[in-house]
PDB file of N, CA and C in Angstrom:
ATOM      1  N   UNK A   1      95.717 122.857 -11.622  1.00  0.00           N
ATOM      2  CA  UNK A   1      96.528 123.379 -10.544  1.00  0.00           C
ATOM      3  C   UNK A   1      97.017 124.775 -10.957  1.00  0.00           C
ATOM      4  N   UNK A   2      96.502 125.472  -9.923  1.00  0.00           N
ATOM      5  CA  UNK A   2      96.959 126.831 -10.622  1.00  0.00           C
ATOM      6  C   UNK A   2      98.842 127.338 -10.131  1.00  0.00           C
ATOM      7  N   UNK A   3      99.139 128.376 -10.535  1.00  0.00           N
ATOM      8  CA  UNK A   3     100.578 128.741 -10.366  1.00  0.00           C
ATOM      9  C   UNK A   3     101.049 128.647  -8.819  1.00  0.00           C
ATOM     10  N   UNK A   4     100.249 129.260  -8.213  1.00  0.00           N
ATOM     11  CA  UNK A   4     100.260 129.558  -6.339  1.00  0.00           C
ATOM     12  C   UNK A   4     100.352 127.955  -5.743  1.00  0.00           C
ATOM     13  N   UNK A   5      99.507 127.255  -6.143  1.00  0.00           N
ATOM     14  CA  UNK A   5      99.677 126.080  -5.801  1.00  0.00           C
ATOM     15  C   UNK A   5     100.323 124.987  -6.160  1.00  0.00           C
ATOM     16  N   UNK A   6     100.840 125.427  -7.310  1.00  0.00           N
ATOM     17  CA  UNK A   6     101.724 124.193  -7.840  1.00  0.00           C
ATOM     18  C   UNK A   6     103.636 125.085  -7.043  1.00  0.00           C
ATOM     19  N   UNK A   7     103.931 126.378  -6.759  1.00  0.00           N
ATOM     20  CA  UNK A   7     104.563 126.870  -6.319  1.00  0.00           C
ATOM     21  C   UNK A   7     104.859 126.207  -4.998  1.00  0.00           C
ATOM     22  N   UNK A   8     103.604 125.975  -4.183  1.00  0.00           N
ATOM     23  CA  UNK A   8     103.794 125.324  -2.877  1.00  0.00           C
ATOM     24  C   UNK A   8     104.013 124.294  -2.700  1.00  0.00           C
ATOM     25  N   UNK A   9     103.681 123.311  -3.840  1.00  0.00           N
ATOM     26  CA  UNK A   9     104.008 121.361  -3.804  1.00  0.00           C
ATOM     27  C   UNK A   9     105.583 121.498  -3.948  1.00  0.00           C
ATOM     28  N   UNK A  10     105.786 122.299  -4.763  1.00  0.00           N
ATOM     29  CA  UNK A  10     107.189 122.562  -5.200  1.00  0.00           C
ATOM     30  C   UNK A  10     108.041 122.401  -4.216  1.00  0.00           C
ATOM     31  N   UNK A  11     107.734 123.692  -3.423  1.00  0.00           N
ATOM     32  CA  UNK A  11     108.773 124.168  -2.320  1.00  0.00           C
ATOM     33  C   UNK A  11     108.685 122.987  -1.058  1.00  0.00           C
ATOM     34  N   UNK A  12     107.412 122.732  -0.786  1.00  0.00           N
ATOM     35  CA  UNK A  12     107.582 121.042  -0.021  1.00  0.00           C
ATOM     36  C   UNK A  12     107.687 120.348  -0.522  1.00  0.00           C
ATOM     37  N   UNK A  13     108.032 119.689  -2.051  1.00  0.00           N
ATOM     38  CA  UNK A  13     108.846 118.604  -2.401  1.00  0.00           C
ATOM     39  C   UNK A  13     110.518 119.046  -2.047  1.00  0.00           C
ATOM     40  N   UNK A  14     110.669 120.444  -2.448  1.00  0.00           N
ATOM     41  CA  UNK A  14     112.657 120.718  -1.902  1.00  0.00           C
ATOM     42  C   UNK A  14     112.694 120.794  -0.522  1.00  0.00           C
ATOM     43  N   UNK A  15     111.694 121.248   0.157  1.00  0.00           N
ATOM     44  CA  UNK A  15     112.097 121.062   1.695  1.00  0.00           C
ATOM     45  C   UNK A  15     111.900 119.683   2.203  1.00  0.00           C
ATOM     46  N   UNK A  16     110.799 118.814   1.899  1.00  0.00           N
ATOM     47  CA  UNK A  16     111.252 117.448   2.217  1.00  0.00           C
ATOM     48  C   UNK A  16     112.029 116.782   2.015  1.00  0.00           C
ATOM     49  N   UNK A  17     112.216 116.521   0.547  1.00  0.00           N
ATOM     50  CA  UNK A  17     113.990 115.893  -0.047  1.00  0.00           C
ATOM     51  C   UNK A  17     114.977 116.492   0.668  1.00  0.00           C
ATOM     52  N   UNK A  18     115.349 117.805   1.114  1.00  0.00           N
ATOM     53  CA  UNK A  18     116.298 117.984   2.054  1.00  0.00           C
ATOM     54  C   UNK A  18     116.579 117.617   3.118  1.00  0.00           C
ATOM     55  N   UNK A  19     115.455 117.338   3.683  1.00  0.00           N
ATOM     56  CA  UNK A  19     115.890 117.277   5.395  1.00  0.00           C
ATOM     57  C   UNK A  19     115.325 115.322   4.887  1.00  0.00           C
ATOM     58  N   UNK A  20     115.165 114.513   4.026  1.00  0.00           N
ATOM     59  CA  UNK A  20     114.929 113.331   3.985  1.00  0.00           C
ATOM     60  C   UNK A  20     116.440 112.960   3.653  1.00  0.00           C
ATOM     61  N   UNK A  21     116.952 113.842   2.953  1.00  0.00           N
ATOM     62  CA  UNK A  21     118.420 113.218   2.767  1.00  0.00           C
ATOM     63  C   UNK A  21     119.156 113.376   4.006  1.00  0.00           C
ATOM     64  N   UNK A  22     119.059 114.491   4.419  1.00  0.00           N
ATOM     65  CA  UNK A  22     119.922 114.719   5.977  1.00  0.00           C
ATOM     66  C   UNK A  22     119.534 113.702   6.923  1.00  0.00           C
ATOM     67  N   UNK A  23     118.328 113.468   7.049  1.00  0.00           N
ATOM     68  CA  UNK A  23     117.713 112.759   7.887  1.00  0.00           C
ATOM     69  C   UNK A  23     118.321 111.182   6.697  1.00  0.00           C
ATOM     70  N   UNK A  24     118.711 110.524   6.295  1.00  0.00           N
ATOM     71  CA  UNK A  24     119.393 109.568   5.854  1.00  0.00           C
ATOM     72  C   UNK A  24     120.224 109.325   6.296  1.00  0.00           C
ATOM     73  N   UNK A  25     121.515 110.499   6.388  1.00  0.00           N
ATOM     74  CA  UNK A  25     123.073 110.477   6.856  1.00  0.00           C
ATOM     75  C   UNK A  25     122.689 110.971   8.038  1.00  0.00           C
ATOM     76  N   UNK A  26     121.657 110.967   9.179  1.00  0.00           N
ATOM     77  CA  UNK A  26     121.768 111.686  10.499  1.00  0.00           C
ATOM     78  C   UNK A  26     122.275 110.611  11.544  1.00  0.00           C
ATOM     79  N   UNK A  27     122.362 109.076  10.966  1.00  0.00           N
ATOM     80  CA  UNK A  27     122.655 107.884  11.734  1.00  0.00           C
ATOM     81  C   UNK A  27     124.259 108.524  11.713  1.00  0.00           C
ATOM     82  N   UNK A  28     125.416 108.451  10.966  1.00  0.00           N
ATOM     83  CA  UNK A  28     126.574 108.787  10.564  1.00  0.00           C
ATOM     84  C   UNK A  28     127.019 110.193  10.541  1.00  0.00           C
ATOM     85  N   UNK A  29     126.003 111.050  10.624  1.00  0.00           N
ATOM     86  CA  UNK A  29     126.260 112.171  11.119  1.00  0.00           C
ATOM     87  C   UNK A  29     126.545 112.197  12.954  1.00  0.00           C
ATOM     88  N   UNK A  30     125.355 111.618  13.109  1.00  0.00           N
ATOM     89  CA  UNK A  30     125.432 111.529  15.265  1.00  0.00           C
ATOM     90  C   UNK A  30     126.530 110.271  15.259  1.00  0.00           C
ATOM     91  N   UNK A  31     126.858 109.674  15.399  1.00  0.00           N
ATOM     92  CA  UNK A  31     127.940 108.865  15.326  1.00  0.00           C
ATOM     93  C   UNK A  31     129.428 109.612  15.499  1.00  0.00           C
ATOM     94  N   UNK A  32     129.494 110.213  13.800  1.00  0.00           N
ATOM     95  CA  UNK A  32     130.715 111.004  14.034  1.00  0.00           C
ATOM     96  C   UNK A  32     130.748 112.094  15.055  1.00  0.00           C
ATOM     97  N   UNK A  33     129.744 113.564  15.250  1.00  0.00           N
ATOM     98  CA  UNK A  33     129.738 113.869  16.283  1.00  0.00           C
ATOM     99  C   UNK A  33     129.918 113.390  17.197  1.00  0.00           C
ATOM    100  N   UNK A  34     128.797 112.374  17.540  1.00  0.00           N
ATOM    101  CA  UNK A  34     129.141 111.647  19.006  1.00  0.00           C
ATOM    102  C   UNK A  34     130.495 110.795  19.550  1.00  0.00           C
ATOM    103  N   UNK A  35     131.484 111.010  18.654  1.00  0.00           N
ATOM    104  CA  UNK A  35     132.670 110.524  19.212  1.00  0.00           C
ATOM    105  C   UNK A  35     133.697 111.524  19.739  1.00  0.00           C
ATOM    106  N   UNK A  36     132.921 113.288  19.314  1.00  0.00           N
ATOM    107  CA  UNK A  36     133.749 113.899  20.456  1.00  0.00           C
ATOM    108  C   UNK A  36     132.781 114.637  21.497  1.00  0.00           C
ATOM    109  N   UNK A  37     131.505 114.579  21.527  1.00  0.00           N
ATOM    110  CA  UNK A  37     130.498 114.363  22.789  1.00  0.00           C
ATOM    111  C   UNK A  37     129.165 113.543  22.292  1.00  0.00           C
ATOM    112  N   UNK A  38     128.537 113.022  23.334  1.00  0.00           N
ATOM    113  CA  UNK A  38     127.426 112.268  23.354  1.00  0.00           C
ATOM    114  C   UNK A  38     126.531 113.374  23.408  1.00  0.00           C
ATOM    115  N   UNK A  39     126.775 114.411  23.983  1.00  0.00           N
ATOM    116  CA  UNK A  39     125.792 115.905  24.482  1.00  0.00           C
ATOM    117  C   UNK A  39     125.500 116.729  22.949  1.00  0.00           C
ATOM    118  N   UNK A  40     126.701 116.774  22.194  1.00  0.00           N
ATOM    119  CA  UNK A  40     126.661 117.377  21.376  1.00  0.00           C
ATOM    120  C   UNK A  40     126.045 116.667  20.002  1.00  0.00           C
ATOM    121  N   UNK A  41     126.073 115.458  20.147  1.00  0.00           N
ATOM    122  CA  UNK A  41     125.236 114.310  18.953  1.00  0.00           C
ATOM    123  C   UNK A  41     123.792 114.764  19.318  1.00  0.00           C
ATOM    124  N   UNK A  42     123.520 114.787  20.547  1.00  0.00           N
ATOM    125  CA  UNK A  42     121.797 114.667  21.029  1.00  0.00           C
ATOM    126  C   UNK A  42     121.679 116.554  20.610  1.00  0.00           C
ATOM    127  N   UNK A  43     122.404 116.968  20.876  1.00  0.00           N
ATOM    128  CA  UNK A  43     121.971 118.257  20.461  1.00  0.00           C
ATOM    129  C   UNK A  43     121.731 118.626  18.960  1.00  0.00           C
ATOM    130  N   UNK A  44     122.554 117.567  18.267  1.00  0.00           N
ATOM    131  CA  UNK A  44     122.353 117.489  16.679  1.00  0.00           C
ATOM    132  C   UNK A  44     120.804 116.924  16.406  1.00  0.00           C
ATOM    133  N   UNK A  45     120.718 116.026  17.153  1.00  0.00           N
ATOM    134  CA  UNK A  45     119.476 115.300  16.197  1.00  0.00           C
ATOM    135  C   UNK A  45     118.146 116.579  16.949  1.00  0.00           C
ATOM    136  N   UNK A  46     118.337 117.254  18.166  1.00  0.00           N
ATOM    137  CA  UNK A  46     117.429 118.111  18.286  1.00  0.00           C
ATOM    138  C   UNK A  46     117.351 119.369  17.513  1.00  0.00           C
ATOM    139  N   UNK A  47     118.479 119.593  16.954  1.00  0.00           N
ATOM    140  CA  UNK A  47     118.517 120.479  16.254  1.00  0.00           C
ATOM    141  C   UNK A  47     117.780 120.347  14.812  1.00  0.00           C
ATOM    142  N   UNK A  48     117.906 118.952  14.369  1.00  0.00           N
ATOM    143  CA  UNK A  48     117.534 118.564  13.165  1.00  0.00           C
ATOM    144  C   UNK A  48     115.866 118.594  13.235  1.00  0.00           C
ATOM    145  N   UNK A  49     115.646 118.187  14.394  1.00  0.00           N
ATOM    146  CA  UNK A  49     113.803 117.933  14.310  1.00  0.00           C
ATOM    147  C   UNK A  49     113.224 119.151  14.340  1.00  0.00           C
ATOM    148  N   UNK A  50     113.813 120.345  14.987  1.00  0.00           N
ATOM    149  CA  UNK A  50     113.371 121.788  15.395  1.00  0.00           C
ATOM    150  C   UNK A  50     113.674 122.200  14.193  1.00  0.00           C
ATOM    151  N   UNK A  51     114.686 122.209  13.563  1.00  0.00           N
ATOM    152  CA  UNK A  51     114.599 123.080  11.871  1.00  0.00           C
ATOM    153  C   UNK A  51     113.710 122.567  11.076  1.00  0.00           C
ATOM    154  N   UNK A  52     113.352 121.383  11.312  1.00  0.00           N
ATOM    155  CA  UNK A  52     112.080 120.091  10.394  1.00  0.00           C
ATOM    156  C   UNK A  52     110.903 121.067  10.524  1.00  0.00           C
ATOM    157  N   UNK A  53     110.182 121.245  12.011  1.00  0.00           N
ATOM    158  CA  UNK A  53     109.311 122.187  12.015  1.00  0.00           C
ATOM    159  C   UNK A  53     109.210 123.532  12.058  1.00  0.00           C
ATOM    160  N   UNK A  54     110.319 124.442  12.163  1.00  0.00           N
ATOM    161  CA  UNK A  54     110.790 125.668  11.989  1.00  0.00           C
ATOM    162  C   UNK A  54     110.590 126.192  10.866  1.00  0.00           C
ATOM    163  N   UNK A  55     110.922 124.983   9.663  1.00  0.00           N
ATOM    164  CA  UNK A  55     110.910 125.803   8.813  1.00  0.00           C
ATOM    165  C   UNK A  55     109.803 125.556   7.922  1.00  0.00           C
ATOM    166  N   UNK A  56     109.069 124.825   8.585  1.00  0.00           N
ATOM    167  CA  UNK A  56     106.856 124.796   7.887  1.00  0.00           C
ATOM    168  C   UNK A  56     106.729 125.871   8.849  1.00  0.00           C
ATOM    169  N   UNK A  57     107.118 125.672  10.114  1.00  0.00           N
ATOM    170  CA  UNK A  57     106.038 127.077  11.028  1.00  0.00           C
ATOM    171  C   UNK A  57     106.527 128.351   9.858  1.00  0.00           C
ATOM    172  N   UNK A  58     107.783 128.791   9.489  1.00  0.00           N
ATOM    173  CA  UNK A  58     108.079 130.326   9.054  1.00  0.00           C
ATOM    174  C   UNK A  58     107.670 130.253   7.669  1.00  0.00           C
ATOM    175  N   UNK A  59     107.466 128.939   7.349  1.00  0.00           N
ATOM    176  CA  UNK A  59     106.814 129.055   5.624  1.00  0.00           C
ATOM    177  C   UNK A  59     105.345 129.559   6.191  1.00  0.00           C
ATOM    178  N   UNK A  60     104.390 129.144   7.066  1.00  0.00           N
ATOM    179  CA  UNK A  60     103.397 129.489   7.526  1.00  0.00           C
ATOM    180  C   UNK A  60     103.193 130.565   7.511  1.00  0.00           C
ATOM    181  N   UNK A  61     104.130 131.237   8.267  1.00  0.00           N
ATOM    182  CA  UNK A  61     103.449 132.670   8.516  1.00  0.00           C
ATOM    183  C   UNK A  61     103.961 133.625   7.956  1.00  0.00           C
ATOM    184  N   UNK A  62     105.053 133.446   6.804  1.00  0.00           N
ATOM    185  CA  UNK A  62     105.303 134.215   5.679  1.00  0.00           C
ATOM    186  C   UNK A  62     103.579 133.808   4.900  1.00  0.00           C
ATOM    187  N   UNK A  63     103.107 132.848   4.540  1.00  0.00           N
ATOM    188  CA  UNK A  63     101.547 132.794   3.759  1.00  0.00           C
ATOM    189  C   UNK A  63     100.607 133.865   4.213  1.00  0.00           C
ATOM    190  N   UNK A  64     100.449 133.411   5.934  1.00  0.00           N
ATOM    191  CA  UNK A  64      99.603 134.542   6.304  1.00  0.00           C
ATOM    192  C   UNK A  64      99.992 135.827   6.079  1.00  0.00           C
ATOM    193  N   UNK A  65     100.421 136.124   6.354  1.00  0.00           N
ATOM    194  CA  UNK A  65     101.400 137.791   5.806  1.00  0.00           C
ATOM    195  C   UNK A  65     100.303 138.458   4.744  1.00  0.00           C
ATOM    196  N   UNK A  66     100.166 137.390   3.561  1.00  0.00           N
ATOM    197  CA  UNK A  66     100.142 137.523   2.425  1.00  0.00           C
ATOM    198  C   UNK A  66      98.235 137.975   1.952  1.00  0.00           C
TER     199      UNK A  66
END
């Protein structure tokens, strides 16, 4: 495995463990939100799935760049 590629398992092992832990506490996260709106819980968990792929799409096309 050369440097470039062991660089990239890397950075998607820390970006998965992150959003796998968030995505753990996101039951108790929307919960607590959702007890001062139901609008604003659903806007959490959409928010959570759109940064999930947001941030492979901008790892993406920082690569191509390259």
């Amino acid at each position: 495995m050369d440097p470039k590629t062991r660089n990239a398992a890397i950075a998607a092992a820390i970006i998965l463990g992150g959003f796998g832990l968030v995505a753990f506490f996101m039951p108790t996260i929307m919960l607590a939100v959702g007890e001062t709106s139901p609008v604003a819980a659903g806007l959490v968990a959409i928010l959570f799935v759109a940064a999930f792929f947001g941030v492979f799409w901008l790892r993406g096309r920082s690569k191509r760049e390259d």
